[in-house]
N, C-alpha and C. Protein backbone atom coordinates (compact mmCIF):
# COMPACT_ATOMS: atom_id res chain seq x y z
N UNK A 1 -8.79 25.51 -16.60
CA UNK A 1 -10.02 25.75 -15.84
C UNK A 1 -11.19 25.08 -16.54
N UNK A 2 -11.93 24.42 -15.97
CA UNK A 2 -13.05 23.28 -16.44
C UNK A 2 -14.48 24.67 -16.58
N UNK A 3 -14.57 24.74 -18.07
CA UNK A 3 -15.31 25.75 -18.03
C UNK A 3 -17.10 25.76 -17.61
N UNK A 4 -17.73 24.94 -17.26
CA UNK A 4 -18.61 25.40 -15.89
C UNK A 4 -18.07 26.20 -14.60
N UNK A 5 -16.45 26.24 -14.33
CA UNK A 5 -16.96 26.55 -12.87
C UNK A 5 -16.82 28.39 -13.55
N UNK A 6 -16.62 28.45 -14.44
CA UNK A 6 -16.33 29.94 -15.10
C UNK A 6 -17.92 30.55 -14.67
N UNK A 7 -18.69 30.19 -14.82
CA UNK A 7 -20.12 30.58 -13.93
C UNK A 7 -20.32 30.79 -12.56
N UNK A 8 -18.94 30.63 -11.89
CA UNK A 8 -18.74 31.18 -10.53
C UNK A 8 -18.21 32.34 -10.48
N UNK A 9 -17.50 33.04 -11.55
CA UNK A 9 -16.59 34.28 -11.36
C UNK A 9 -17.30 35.63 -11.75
N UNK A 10 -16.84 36.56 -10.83
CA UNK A 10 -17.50 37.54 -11.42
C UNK A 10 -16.42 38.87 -11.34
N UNK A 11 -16.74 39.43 -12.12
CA UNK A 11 -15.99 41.08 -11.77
C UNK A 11 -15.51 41.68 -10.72
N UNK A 12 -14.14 41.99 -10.43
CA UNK A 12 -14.02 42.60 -9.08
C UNK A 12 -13.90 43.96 -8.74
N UNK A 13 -14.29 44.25 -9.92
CA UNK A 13 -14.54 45.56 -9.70
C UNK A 13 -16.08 46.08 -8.93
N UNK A 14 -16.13 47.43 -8.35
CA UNK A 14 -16.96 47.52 -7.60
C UNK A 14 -18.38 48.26 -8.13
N UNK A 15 -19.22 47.17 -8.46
CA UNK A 15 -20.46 47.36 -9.30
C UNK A 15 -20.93 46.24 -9.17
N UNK A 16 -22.22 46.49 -10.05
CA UNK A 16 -23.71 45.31 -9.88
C UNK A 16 -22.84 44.29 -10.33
N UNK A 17 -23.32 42.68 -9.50
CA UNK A 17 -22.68 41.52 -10.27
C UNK A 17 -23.34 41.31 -11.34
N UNK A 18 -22.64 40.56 -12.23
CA UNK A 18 -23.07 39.82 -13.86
C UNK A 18 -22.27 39.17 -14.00
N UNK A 19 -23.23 38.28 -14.80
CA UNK A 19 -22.26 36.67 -15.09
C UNK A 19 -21.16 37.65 -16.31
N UNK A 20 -19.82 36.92 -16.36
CA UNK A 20 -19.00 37.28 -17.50
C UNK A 20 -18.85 36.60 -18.65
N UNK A 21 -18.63 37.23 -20.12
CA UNK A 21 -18.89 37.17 -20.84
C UNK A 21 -17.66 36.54 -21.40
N UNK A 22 -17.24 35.08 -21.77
CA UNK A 22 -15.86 34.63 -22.37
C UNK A 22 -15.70 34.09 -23.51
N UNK A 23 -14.51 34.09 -23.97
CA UNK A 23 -14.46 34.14 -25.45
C UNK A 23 -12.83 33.14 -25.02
N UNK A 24 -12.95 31.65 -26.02
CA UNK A 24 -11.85 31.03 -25.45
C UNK A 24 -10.76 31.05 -26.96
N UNK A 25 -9.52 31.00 -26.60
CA UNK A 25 -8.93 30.85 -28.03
C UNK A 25 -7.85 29.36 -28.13
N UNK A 26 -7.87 28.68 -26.90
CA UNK A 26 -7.19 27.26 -26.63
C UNK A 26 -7.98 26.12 -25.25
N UNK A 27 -8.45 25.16 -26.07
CA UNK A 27 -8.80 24.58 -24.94
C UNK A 27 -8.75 22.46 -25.13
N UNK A 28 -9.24 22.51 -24.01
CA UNK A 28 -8.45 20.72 -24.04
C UNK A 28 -9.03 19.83 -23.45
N UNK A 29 -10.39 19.48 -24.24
CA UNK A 29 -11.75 19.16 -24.23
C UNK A 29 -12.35 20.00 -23.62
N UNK A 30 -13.48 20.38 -22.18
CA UNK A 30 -13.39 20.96 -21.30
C UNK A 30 -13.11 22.13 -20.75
N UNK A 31 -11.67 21.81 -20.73
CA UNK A 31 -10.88 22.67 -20.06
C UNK A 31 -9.95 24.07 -20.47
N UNK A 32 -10.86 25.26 -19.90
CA UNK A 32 -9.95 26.49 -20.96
C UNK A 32 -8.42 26.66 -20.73
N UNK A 33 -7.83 26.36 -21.51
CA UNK A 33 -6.45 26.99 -21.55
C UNK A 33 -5.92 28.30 -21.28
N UNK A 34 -6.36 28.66 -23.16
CA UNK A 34 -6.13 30.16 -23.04
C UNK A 34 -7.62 30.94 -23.32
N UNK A 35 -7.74 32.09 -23.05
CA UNK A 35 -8.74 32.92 -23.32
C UNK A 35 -9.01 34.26 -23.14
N UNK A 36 -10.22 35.06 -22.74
CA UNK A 36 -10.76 35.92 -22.30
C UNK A 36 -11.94 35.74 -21.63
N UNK A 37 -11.66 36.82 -20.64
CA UNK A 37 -13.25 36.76 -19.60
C UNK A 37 -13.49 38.23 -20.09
N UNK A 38 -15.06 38.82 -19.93
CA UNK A 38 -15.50 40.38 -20.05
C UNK A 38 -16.31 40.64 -19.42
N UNK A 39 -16.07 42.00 -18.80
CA UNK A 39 -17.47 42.28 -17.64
C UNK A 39 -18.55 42.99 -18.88
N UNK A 40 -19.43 42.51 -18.64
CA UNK A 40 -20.59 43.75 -19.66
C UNK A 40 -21.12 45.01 -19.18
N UNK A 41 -20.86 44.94 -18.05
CA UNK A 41 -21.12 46.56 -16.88
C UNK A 41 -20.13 47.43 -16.86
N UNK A 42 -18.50 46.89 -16.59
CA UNK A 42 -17.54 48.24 -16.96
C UNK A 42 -17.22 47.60 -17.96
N UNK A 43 -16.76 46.74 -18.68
CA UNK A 43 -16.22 46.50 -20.12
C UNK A 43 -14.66 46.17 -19.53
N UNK A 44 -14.44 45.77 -18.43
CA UNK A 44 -13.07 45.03 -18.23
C UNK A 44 -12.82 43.71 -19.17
N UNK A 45 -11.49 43.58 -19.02
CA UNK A 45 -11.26 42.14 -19.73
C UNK A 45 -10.26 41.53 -18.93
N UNK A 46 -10.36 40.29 -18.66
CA UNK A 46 -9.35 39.44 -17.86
C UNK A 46 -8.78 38.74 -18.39
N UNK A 47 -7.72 38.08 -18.57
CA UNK A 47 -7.07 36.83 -19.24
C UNK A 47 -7.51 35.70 -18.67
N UNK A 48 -7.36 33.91 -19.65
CA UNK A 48 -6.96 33.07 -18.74
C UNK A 48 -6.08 32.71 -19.31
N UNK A 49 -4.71 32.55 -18.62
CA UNK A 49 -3.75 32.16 -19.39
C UNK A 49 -3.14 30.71 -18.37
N UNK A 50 -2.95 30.06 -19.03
CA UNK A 50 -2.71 28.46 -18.69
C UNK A 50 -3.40 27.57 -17.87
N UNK A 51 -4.53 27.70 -18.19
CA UNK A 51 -6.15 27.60 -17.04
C UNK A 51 -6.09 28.23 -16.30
N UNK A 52 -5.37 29.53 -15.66
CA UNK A 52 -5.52 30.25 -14.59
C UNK A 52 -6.66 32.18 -14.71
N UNK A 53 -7.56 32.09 -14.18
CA UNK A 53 -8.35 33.42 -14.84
C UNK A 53 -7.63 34.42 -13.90
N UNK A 54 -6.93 35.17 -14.66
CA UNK A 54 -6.35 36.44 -14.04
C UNK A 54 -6.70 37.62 -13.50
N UNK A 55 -7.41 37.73 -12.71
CA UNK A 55 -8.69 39.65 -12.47
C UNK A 55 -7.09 40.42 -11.74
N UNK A 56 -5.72 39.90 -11.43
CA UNK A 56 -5.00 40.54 -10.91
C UNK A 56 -4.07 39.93 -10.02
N UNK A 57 -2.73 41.09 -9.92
CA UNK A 57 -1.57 40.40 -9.70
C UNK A 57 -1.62 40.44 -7.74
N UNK A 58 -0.72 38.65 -6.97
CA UNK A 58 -1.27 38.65 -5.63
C UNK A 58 0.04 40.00 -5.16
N UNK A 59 -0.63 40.42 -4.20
CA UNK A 59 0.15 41.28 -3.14
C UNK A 59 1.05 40.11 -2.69
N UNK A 60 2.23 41.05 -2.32
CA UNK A 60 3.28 40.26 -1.53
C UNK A 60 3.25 39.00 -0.65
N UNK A 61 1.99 39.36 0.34
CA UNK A 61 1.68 38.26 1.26
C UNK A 61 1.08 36.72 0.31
N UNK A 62 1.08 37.12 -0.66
CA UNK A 62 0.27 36.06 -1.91
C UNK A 62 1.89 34.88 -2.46
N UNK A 63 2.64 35.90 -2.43
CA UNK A 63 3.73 35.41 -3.55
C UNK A 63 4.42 34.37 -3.38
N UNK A 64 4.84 34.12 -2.13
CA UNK A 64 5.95 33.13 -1.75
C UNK A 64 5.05 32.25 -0.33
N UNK A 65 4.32 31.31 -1.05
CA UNK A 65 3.41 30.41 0.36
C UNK A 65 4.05 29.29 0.42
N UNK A 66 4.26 28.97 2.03
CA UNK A 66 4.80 27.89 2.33
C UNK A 66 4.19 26.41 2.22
N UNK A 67 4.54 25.07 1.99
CA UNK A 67 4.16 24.34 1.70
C UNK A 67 3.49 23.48 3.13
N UNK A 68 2.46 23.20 3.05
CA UNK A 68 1.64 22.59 3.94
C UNK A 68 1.82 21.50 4.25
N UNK A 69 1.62 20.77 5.66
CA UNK A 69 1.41 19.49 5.72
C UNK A 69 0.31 18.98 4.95
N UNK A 70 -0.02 17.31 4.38
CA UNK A 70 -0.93 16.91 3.47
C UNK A 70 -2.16 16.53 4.53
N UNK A 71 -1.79 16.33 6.03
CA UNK A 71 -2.79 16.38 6.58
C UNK A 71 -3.82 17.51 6.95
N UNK A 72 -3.28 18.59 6.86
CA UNK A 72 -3.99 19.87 6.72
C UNK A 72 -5.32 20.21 5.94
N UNK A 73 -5.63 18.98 4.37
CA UNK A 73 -6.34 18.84 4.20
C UNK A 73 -7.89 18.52 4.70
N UNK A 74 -7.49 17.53 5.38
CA UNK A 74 -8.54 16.94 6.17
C UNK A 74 -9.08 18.20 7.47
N UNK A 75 -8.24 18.93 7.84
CA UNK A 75 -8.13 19.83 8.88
C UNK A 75 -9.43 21.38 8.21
N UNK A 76 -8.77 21.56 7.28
CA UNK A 76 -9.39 22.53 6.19
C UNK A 76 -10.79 21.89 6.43
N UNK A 77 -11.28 20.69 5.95
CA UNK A 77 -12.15 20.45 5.40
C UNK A 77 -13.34 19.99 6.76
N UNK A 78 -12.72 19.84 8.03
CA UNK A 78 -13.19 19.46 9.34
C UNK A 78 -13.66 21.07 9.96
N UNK A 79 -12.54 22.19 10.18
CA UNK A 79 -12.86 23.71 10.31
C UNK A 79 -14.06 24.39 9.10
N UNK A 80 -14.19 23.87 7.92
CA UNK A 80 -15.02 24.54 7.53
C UNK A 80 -16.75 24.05 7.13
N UNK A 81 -16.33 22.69 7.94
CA UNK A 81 -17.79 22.34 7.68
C UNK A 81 -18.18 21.65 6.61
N UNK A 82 -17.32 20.99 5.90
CA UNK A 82 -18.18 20.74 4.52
C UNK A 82 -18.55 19.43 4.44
N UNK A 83 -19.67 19.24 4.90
CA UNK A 83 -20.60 18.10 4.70
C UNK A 83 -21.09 18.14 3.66
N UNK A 84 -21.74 19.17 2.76
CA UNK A 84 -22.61 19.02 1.59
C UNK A 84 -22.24 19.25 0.62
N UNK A 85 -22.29 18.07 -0.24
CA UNK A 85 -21.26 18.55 -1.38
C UNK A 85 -22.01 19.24 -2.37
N UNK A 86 -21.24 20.23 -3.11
CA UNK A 86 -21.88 20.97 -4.01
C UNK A 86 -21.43 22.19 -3.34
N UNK A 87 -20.88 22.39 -2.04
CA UNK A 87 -20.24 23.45 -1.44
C UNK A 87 -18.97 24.32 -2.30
N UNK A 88 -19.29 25.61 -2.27
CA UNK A 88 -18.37 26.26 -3.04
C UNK A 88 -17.46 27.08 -1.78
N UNK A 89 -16.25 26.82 -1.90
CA UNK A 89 -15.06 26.99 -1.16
C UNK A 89 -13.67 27.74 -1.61
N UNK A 90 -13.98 28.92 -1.05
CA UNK A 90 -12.50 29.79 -1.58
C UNK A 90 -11.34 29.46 -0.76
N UNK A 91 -9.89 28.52 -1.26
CA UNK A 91 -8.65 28.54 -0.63
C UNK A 91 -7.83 29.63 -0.65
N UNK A 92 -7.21 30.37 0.14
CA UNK A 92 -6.30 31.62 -0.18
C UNK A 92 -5.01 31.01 -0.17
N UNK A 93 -4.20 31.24 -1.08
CA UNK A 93 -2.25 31.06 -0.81
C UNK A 93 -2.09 29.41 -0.61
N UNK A 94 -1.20 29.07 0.45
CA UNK A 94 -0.76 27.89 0.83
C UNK A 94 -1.97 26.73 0.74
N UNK A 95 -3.21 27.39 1.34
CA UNK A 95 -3.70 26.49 2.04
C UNK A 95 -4.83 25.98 0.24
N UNK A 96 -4.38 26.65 -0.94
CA UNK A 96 -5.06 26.00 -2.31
C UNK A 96 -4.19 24.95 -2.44
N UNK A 97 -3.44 24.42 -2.06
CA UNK A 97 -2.41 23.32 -2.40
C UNK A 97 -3.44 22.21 -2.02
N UNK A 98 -4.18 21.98 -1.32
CA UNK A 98 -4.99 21.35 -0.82
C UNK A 98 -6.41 21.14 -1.45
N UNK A 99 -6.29 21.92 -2.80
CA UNK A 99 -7.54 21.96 -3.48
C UNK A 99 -8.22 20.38 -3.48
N UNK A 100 -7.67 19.49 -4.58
CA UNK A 100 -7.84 18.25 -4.95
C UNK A 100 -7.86 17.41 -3.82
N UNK A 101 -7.36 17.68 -2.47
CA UNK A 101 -7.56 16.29 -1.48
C UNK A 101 -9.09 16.77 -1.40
N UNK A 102 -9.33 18.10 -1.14
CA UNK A 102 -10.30 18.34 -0.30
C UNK A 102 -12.34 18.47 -1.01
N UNK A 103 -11.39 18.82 -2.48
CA UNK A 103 -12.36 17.99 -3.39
C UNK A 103 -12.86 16.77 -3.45
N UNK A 104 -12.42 15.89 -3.56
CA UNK A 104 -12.13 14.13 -3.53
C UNK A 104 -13.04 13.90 -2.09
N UNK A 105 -12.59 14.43 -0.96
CA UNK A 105 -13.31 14.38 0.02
C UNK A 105 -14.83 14.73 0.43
N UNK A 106 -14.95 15.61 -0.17
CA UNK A 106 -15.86 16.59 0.43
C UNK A 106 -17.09 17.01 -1.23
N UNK A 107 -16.64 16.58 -2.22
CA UNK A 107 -17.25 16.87 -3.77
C UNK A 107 -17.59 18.54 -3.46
N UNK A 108 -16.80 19.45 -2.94
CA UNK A 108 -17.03 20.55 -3.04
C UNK A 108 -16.48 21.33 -4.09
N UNK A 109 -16.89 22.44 -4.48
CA UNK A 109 -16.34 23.61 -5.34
C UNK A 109 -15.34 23.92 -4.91
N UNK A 110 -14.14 24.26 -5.46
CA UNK A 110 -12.85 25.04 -5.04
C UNK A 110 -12.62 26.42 -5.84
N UNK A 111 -12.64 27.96 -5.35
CA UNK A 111 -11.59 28.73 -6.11
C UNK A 111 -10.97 28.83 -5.56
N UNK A 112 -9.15 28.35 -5.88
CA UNK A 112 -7.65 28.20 -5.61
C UNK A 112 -7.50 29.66 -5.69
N UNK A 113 -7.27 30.67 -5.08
CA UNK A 113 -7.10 32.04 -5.23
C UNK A 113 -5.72 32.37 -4.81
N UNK A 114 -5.16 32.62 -5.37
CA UNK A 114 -3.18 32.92 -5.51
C UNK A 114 -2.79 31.93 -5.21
N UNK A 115 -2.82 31.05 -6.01
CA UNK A 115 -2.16 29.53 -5.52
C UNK A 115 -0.43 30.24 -5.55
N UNK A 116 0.29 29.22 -4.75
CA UNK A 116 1.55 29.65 -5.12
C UNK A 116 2.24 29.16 -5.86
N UNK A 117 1.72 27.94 -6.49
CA UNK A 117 2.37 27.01 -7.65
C UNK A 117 0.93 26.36 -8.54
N UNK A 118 1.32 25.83 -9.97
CA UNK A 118 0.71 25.11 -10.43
C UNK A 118 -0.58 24.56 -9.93
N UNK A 119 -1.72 23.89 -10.27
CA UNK A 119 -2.38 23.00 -9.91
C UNK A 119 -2.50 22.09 -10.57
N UNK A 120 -3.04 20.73 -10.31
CA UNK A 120 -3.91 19.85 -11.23
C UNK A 120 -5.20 20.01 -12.13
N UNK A 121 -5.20 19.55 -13.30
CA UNK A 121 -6.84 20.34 -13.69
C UNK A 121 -7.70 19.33 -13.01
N UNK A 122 -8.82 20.38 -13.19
CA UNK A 122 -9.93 19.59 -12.36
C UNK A 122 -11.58 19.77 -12.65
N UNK A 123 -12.55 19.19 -12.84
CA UNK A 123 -13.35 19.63 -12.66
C UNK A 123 -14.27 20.19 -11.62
N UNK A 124 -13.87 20.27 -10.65
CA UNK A 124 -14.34 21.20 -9.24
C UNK A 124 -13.08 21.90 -8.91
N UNK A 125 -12.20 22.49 -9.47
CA UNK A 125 -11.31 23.54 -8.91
C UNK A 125 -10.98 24.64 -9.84
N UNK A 126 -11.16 26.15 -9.43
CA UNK A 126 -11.05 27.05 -10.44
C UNK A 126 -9.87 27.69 -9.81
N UNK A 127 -8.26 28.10 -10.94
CA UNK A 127 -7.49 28.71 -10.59
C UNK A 127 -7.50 29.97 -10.83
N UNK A 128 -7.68 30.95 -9.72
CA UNK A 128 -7.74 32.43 -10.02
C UNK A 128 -6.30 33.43 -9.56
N UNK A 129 -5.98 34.38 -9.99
CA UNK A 129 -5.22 35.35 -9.48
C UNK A 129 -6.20 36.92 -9.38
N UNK A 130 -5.98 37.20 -8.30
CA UNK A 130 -6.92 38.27 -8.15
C UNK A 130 -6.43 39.50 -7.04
N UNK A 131 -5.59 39.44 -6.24
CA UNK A 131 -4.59 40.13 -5.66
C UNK A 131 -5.69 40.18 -3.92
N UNK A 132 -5.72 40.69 -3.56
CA UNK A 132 -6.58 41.33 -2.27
C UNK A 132 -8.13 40.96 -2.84
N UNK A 133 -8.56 41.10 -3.96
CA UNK A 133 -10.00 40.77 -4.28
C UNK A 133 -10.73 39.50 -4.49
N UNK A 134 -11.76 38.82 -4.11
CA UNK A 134 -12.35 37.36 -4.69
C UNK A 134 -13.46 38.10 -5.47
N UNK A 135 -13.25 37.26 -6.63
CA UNK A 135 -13.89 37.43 -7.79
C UNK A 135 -15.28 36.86 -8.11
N UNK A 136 -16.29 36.28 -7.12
CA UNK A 136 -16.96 35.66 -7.10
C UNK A 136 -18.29 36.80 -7.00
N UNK A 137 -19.38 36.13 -6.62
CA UNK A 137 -20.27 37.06 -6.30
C UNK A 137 -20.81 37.12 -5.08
N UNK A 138 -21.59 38.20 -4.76
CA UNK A 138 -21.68 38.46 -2.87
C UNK A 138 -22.51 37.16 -2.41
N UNK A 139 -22.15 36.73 -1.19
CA UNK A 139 -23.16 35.28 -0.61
C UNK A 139 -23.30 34.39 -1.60
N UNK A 140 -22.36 34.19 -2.12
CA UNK A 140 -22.23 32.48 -2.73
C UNK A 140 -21.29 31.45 -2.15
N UNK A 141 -20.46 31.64 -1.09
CA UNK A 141 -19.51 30.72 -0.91
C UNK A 141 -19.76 30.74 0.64
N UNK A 142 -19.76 29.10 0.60
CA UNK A 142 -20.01 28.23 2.20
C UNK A 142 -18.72 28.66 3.15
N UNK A 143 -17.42 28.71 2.69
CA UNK A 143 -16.58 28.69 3.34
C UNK A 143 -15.11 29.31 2.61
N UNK A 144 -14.24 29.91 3.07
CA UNK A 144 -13.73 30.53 2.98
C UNK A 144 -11.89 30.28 3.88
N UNK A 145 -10.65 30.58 3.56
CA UNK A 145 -9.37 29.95 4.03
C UNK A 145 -8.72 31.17 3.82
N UNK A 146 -8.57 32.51 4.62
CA UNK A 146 -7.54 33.51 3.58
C UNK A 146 -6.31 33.79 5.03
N UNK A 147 -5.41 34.55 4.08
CA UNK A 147 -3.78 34.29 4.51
C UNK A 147 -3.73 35.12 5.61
N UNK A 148 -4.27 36.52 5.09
CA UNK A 148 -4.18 37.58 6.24
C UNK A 148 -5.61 37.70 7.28
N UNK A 149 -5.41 38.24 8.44
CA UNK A 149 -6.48 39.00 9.27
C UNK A 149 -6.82 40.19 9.07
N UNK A 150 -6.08 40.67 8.18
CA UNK A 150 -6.16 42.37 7.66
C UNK A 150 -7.83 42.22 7.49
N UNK A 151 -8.08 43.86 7.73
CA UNK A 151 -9.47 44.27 7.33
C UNK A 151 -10.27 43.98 6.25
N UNK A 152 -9.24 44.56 4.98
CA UNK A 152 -9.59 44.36 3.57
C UNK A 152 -10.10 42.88 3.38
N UNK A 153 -9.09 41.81 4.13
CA UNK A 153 -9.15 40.10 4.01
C UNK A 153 -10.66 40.06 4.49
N UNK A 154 -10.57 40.18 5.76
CA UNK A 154 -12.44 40.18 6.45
C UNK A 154 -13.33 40.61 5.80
N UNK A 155 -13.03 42.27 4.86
CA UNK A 155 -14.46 42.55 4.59
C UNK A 155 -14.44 41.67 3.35
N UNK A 156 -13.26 41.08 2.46
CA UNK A 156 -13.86 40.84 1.15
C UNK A 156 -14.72 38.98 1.85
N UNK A 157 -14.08 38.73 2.79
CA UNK A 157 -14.86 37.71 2.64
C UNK A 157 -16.56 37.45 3.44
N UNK A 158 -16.32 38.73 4.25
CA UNK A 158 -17.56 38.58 4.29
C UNK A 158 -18.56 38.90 3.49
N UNK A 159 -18.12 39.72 2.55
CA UNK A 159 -19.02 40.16 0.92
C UNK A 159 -19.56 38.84 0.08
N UNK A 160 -18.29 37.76 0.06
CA UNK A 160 -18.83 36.49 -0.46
C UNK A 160 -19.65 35.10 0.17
N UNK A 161 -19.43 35.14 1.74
CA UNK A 161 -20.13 34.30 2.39
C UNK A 161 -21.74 34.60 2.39
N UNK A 162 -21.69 33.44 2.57
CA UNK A 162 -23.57 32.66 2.71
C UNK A 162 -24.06 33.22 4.18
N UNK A 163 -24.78 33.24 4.64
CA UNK A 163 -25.62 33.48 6.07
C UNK A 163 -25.03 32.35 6.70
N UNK A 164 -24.25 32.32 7.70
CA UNK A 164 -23.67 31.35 8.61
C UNK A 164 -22.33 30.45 7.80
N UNK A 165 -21.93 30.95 6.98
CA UNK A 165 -20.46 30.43 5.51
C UNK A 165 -19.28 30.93 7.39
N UNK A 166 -18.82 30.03 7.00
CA UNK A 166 -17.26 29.80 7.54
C UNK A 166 -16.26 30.53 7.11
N UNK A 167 -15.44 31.39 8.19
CA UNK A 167 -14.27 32.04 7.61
C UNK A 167 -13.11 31.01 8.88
N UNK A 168 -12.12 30.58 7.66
CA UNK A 168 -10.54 30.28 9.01
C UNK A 168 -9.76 30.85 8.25
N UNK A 169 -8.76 32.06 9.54
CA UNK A 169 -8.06 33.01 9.51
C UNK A 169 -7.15 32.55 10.57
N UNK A 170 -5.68 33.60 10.39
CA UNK A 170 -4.47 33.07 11.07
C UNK A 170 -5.10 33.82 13.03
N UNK A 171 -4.69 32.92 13.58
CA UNK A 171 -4.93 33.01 15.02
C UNK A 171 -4.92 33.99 15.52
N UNK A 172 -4.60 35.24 15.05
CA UNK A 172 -4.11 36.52 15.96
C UNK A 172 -5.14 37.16 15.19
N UNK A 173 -6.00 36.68 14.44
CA UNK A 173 -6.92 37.70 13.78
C UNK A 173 -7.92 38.05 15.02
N UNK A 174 -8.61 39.16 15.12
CA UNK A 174 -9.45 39.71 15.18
C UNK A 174 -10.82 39.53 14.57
N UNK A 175 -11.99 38.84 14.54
CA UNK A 175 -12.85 38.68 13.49
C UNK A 175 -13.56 40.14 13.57
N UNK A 176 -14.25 40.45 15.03
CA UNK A 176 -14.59 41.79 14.64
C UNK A 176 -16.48 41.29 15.38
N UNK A 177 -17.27 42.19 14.71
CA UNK A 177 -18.78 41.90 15.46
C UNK A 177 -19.70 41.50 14.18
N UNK A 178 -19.02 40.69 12.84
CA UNK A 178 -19.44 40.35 12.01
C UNK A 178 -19.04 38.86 12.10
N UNK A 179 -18.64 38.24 12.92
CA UNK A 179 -18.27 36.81 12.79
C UNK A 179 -18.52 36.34 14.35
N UNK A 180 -18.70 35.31 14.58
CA UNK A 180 -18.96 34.82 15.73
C UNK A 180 -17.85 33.68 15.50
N UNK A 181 -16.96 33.95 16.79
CA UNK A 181 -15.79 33.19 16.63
C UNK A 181 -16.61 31.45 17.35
N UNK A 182 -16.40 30.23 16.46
CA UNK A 182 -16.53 29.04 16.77
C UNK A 182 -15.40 28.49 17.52
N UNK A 183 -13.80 28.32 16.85
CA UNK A 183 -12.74 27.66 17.49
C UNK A 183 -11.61 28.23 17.40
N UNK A 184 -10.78 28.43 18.02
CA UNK A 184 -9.54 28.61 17.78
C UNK A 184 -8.09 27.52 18.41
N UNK A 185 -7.11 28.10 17.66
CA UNK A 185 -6.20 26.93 18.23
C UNK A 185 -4.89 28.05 17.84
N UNK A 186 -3.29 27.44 18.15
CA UNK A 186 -2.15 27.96 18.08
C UNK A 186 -2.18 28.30 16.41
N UNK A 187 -2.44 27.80 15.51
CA UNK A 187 -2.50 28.24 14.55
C UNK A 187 -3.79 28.76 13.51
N UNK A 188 -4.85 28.84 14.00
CA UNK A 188 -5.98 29.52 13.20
C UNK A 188 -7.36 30.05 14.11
N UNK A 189 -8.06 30.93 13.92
CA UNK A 189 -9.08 31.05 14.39
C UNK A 189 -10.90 30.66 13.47
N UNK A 190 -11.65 29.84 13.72
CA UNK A 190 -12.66 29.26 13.03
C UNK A 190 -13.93 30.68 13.54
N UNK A 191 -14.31 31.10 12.32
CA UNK A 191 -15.85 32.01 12.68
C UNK A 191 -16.47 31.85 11.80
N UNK A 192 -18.14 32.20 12.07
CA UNK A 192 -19.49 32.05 11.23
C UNK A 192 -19.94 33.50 11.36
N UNK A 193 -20.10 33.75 9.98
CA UNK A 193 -20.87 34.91 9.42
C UNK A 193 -22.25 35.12 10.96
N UNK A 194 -22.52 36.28 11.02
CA UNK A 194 -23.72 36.31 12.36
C UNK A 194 -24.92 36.87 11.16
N UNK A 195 -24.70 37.44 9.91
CA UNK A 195 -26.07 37.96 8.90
C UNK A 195 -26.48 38.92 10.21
N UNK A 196 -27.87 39.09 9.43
CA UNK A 196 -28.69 40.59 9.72
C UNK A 196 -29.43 39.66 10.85
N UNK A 197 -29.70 40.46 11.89
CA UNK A 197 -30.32 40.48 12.98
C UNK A 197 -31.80 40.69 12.64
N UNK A 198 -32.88 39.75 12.41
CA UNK A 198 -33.98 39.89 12.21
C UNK A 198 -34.71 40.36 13.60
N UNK A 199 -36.00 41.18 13.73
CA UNK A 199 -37.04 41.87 14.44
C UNK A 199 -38.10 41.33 14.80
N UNK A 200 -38.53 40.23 15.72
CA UNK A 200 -39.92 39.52 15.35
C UNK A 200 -41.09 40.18 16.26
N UNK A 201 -41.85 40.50 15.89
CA UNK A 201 -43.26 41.54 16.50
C UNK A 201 -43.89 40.31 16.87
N UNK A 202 -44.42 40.64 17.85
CA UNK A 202 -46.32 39.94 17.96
C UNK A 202 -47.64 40.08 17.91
N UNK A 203 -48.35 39.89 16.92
CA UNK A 203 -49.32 40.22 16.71
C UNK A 203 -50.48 39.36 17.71
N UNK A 204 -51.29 40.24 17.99
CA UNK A 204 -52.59 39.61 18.78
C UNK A 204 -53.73 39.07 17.80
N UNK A 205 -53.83 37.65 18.13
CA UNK A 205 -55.36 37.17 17.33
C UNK A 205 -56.39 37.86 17.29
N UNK A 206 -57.33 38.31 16.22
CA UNK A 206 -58.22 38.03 15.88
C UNK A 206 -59.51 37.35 16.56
């Protein structure tokens, strides 16, 4: 893990965010090997063990992801919008295999979240294990790729999206009255965060 993007992760436990506190014990220029992450609010500790930061082990639906077409990349990166690079982008399962095309493409941020194999190191891709949780902090990430439609999947990502951040979910999802569905197709459904409904008054001149 290329230790700048370690300034993206945060505690997943449920409390105030704070940056975490790491302490490395192998690394390869750059890039942490082995280490520790620490929350300073509960006093958790995470591993990273083989550039991967560990907050937790994936649920079943995490474990065994099927391997993607390589054009899927481009697909990912067309559904979620990413024109501006500097975009920070959570992949869930299968679809992190795709980290590095979509980097290269797009100069966006990646957290690979339950990859199902290995990655390449990188400097725009962070490998996390985190089970059902993203480890990031609330409204920092443009866009978003997760496996399930389950509830838990929706609310955690709407905790991390931006005001109008991109969620693509498997086709039979449900987004709910927190997403405004954009596209769908036989295999995914595309939605945008809707944020808080602002109130505008009118005041009479003076």
């Amino acid at each position: 893990m290329f230790i700048e993007l370690i300034d993206l992760l945060r505690c997943p436990r449920d409390h105030e965010d704070s940056w975490l506190v790491a302490a490395f014990t192998k690394m390869d220029g750059r890039f942490v090997i082995e280490g520790k992450l620490g929350c300073p609010v509960c006093s958790a500790s995470y591993s990273v063990i083989d550039g991967v930061a560990e907050f937790g082990q994936p649920s079943a639906r995490h474990a065994a992801g099927e391997r993607a077409d390589a054009n899927d990349a481009l697909r990912i990166a067309a559904m979620l919008n990413l024109t501006k690079p500097g975009s920070v982008v959570v992949l869930e399962g299968s679809s992190s295999q795709h980290a590095a095309r979509i980097v290269e493409m797009t100069e966006a941020r990646v957290i690979a979240l339950n990859a199902p194999g290995p990655l390449p190191e990188s400097e725009r891709v962070a490998a996390v294990s985190a089970g059902n949780r993203i480890p990031v902090a609330m409204r920092t990430v443009d866009g978003i790729v997760i496996e399930s439609g389950a509830h838990d999947s929706l609310h955690e990502a709407l905790r991390v999206l931006v005001p109008a951040g991109r969620i693509v979910a498997p086709a039979g999802t449900d987004l709910g009255n927190d997403f405004r569905e954009i596209a769908r197709d036989d295999g995914n459904v595309v939605g945008e965060t809707i944020g808080q409904l602002v109130t505008l008054t009118r005041t009479r001149a003076r």
